[in-house]
C-alpha atoms as a PDB file:
ATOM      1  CA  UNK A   1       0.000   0.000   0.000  1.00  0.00           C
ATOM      2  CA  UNK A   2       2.819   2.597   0.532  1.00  0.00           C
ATOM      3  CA  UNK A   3       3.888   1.938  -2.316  1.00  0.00           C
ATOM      4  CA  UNK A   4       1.422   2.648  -4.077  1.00  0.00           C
ATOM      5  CA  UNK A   5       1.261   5.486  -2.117  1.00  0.00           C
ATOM      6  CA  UNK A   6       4.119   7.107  -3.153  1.00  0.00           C
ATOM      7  CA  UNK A   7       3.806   6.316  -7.037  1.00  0.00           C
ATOM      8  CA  UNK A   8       0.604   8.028  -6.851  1.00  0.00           C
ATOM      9  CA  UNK A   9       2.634  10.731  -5.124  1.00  0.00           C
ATOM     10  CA  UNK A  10       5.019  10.547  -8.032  1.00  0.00           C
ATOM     11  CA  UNK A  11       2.470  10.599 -10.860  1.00  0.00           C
ATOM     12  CA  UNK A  12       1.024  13.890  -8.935  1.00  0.00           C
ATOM     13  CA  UNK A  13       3.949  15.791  -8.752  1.00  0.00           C
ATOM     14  CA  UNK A  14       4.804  14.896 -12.361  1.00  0.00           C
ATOM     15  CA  UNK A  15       4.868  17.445 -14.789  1.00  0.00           C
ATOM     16  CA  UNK A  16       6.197  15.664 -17.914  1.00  0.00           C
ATOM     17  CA  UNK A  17       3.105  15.369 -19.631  1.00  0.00           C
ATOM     18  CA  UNK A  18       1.439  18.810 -19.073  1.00  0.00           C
ATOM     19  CA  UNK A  19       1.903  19.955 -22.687  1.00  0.00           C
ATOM     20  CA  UNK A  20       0.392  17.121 -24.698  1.00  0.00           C
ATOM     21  CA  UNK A  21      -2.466  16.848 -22.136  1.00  0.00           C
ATOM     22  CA  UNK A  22      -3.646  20.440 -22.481  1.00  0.00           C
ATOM     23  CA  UNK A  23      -3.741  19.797 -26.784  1.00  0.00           C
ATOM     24  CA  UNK A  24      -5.201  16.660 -25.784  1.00  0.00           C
ATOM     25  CA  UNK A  25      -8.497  18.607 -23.424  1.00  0.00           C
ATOM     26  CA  UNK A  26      -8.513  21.174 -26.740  1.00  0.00           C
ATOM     27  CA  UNK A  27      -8.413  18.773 -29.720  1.00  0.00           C
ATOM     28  CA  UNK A  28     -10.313  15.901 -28.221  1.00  0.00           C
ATOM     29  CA  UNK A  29     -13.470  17.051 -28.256  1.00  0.00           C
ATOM     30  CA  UNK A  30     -13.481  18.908 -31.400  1.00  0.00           C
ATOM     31  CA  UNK A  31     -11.992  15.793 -32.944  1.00  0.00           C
ATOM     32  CA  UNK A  32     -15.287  13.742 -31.196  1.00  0.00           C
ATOM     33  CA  UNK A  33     -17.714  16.399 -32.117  1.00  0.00           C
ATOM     34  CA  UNK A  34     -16.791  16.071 -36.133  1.00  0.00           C
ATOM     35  CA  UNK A  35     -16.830  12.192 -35.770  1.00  0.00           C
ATOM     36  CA  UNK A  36     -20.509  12.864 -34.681  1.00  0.00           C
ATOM     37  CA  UNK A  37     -21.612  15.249 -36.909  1.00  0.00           C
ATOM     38  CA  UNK A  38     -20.506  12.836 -39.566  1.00  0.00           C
ATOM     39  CA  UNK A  39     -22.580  10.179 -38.266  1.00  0.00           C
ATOM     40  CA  UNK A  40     -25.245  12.219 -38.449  1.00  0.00           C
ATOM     41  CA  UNK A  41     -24.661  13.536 -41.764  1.00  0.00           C
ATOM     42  CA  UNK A  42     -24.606   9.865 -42.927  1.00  0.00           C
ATOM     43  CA  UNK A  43     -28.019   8.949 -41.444  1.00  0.00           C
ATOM     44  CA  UNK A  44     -29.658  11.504 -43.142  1.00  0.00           C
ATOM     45  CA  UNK A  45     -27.810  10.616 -46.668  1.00  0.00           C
ATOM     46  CA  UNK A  46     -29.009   6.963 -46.019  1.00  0.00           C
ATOM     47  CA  UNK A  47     -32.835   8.132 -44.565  1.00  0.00           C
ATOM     48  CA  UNK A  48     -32.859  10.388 -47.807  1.00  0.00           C
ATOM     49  CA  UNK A  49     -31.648   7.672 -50.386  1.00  0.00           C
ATOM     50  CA  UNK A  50     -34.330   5.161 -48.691  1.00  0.00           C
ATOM     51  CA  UNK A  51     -37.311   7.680 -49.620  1.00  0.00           C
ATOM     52  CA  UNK A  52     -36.297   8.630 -52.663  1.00  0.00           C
ATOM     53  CA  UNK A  53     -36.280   4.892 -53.231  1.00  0.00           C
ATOM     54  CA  UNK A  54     -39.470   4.113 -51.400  1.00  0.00           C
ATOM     55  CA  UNK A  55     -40.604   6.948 -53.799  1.00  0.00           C
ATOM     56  CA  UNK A  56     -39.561   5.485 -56.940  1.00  0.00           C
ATOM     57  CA  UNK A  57     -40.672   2.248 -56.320  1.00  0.00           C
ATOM     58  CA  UNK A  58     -43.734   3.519 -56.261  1.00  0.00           C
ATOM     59  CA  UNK A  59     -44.197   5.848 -58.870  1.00  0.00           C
ATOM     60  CA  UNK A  60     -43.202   2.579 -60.995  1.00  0.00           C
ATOM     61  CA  UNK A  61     -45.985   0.790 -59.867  1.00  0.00           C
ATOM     62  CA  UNK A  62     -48.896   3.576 -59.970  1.00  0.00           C
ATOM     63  CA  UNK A  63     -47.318   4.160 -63.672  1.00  0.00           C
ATOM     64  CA  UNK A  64     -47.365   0.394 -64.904  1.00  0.00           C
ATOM     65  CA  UNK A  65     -50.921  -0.236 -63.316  1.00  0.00           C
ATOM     66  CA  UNK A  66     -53.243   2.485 -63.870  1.00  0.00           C
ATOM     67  CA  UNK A  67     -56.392   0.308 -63.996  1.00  0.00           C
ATOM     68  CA  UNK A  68     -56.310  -0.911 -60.549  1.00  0.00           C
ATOM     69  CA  UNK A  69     -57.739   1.735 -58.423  1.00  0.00           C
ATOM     70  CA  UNK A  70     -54.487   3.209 -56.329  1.00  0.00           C
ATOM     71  CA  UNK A  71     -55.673   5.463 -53.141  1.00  0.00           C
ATOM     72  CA  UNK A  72     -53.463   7.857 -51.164  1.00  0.00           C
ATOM     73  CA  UNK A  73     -53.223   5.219 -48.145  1.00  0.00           C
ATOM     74  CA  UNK A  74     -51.977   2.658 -50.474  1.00  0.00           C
ATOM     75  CA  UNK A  75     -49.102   4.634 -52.123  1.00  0.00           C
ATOM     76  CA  UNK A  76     -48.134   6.457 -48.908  1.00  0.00           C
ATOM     77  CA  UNK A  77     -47.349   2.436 -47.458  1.00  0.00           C
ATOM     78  CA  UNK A  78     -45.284   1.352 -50.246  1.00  0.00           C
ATOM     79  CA  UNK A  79     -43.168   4.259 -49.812  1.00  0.00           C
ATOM     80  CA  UNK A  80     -42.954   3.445 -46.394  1.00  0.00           C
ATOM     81  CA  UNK A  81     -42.548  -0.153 -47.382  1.00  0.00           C
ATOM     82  CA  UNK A  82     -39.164   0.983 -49.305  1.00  0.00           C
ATOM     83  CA  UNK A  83     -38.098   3.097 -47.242  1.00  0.00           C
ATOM     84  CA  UNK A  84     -37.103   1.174 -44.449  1.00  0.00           C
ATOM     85  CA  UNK A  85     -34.710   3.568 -41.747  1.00  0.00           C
ATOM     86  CA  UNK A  86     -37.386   5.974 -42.010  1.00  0.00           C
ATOM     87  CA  UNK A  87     -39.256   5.691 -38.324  1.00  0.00           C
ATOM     88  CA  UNK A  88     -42.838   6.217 -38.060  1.00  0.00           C
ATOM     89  CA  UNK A  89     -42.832   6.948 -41.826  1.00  0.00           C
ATOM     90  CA  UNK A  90     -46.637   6.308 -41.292  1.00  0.00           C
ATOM     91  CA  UNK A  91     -47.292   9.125 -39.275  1.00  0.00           C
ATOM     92  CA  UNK A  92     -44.425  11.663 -40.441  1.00  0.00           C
ATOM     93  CA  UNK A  93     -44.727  10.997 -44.187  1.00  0.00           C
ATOM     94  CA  UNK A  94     -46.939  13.216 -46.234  1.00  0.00           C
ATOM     95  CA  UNK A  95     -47.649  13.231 -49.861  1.00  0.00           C
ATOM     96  CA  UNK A  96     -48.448  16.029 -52.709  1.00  0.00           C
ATOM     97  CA  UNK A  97     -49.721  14.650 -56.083  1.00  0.00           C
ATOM     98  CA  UNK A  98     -50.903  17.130 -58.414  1.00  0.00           C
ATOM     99  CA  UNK A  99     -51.394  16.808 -62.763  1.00  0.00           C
ATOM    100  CA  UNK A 100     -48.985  19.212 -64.395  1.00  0.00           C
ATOM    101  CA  UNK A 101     -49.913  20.571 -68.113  1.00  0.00           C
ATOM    102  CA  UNK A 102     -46.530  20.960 -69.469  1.00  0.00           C
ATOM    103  CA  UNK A 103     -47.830  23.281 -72.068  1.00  0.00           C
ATOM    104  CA  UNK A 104     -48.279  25.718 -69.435  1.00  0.00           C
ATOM    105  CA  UNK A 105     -46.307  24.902 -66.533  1.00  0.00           C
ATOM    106  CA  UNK A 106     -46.796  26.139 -63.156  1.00  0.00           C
ATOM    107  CA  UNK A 107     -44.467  25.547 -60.012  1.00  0.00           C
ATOM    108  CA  UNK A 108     -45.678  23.792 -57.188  1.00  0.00           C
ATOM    109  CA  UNK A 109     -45.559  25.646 -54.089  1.00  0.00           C
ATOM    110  CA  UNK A 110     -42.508  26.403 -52.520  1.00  0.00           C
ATOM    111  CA  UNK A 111     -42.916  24.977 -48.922  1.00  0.00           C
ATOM    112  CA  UNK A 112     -43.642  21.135 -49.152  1.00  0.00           C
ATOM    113  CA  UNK A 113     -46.735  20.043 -47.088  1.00  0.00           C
ATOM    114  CA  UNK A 114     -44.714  18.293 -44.376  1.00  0.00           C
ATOM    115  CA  UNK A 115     -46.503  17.221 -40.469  1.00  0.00           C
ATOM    116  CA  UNK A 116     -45.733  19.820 -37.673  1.00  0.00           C
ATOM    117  CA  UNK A 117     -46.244  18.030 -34.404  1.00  0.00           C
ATOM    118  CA  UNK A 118     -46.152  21.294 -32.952  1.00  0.00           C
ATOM    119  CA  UNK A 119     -49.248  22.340 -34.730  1.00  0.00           C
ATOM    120  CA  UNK A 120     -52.680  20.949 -35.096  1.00  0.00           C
ATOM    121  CA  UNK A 121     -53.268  17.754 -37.959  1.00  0.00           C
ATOM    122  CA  UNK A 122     -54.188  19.964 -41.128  1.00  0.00           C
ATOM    123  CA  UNK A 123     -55.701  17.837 -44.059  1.00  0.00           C
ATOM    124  CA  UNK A 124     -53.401  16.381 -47.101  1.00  0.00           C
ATOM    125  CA  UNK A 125     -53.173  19.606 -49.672  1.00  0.00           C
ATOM    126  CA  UNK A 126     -53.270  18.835 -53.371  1.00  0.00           C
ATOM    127  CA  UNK A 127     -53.661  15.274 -54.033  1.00  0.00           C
ATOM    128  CA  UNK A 128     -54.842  14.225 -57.150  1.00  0.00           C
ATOM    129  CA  UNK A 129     -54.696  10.919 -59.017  1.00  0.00           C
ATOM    130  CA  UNK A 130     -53.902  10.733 -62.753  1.00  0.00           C
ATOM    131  CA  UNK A 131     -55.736   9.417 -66.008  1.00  0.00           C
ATOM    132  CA  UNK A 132     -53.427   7.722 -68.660  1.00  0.00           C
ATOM    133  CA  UNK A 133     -51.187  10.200 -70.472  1.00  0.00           C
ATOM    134  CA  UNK A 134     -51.011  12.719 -68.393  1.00  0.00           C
ATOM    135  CA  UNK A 135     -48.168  14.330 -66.509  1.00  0.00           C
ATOM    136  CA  UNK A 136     -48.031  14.118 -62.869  1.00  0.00           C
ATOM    137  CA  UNK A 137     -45.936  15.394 -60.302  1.00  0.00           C
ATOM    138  CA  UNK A 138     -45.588  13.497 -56.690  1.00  0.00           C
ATOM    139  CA  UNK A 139     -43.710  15.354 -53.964  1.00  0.00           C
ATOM    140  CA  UNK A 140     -43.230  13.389 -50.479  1.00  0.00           C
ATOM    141  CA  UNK A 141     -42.055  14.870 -47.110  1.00  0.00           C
ATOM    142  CA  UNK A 142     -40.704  13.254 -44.011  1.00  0.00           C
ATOM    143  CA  UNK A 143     -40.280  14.655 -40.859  1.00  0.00           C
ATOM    144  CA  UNK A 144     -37.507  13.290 -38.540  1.00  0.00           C
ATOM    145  CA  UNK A 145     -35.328  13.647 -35.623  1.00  0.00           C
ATOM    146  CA  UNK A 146     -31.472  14.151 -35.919  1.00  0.00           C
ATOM    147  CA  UNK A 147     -29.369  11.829 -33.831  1.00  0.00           C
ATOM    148  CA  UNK A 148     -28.008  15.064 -31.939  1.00  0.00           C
ATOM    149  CA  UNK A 149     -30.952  17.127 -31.364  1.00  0.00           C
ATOM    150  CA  UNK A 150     -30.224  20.494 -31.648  1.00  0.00           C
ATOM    151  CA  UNK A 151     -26.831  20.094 -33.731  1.00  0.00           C
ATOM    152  CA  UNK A 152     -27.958  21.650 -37.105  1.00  0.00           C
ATOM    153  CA  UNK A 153     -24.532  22.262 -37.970  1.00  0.00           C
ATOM    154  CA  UNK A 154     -23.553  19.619 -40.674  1.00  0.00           C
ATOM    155  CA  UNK A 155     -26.689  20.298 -42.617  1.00  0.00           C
ATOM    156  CA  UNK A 156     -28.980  23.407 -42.909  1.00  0.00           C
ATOM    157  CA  UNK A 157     -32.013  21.844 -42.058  1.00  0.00           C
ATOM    158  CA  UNK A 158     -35.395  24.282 -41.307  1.00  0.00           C
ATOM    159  CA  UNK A 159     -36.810  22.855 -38.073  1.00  0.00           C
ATOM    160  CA  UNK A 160     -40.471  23.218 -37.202  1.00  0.00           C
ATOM    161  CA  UNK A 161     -41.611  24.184 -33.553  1.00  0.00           C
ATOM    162  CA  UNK A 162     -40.826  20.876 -32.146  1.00  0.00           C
ATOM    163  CA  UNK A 163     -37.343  20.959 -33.711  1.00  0.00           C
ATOM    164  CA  UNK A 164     -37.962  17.804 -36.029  1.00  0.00           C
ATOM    165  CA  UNK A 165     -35.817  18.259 -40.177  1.00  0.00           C
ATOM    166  CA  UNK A 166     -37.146  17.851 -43.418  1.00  0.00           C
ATOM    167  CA  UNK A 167     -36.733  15.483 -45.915  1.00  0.00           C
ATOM    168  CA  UNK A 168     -37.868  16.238 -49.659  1.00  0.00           C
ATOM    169  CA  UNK A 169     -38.187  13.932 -52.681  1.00  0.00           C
ATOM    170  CA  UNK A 170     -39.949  14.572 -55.621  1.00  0.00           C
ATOM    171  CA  UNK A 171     -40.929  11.934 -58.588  1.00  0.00           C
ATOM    172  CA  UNK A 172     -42.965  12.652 -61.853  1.00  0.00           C
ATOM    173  CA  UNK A 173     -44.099  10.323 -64.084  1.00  0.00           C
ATOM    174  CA  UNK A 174     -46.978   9.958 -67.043  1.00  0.00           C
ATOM    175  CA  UNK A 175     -49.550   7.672 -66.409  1.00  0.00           C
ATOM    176  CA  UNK A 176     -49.591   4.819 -68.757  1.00  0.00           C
ATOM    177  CA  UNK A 177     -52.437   3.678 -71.069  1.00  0.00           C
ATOM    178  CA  UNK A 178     -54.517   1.642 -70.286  1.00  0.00           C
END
């Protein structure tokens, strides 16, 4: 036990590694805080490839199968279906169809229709199915939760009031004939 004592006595009194511990305290958590931020950043590259996925595979089938009757419900779970790291993509995943004339095209609106927990439910806006040959434009919107709340940093994501991101993918497609 004394001995120990007295190496502990030692190691107090020590000065030899002073220099390289106060780098250390500076750089280490800088050096922690990118290795982070990069996970982050590559969960929301992988949630974001997964809808735009989800989205495709499902523009594919509404295309290819116009006869059968295809309801918001139904192409709202196979995005979910495809889009598999996306939690509660039931609840935070809302969808804009609308027919686009591309004679005379107008823009869609600027802000997607995304959920707000914050606020109250507001009803789908613009969601219209196709006939065959005609242009249609399907936007979908996610709503999720970083792995660091609050660290907005590696992305410039627009929060809504209960601090959830966005995630955007849009798909158009002509329906087929019949």
């Amino acid at each position: 036990m004394g001995r120990f004592k007295s190496a502990l006595g030692r190691f107090r009194k020590a000065e030899d590694g002073a220099v390289v511990l106060i780098e250390f305290v500076i750089l280490m958590p800088l050096v922690f805080g990118i290795f982070l931020l990069s996970i982050d950043m590559s969960l929301y590259s992988l949630r974001q490839v997964h809808l735009n996925r989800g989205l495709e595979d499902a523009v594919r089938y509404i295309r290819l199968h116009t006869r059968s009757p295809i309801t918001h419900t139904m192409i709202k779970n196979m995005i979910c279906s495809g889009a598999g790291t996306i939690g509660d993509c039931e609840n935070t995943l809302r969808l804009e169809m609308v027919k686009v004339d591309p004679r005379a095209f107008s823009q869609l609106n600027q802000t997607a229709d995304c959920v707000d927990k914050s606020l109250p439910v507001e009803p789908e806006r613009g969601f219209v199915l196709g006939k065959q040959h005609e242009l249609m434009l399907l936007r979908a919107c996610v709503k999720f939760d970083t792995m660091l709340p609050g660290s907005n940093y590696g992305f410039d994501f627009e929060t809504d009031g209960s601090g959830q991101g966005r995630m955007i993918a849009i798909a158009s497609f002509v329906q087929e004939p019949n």
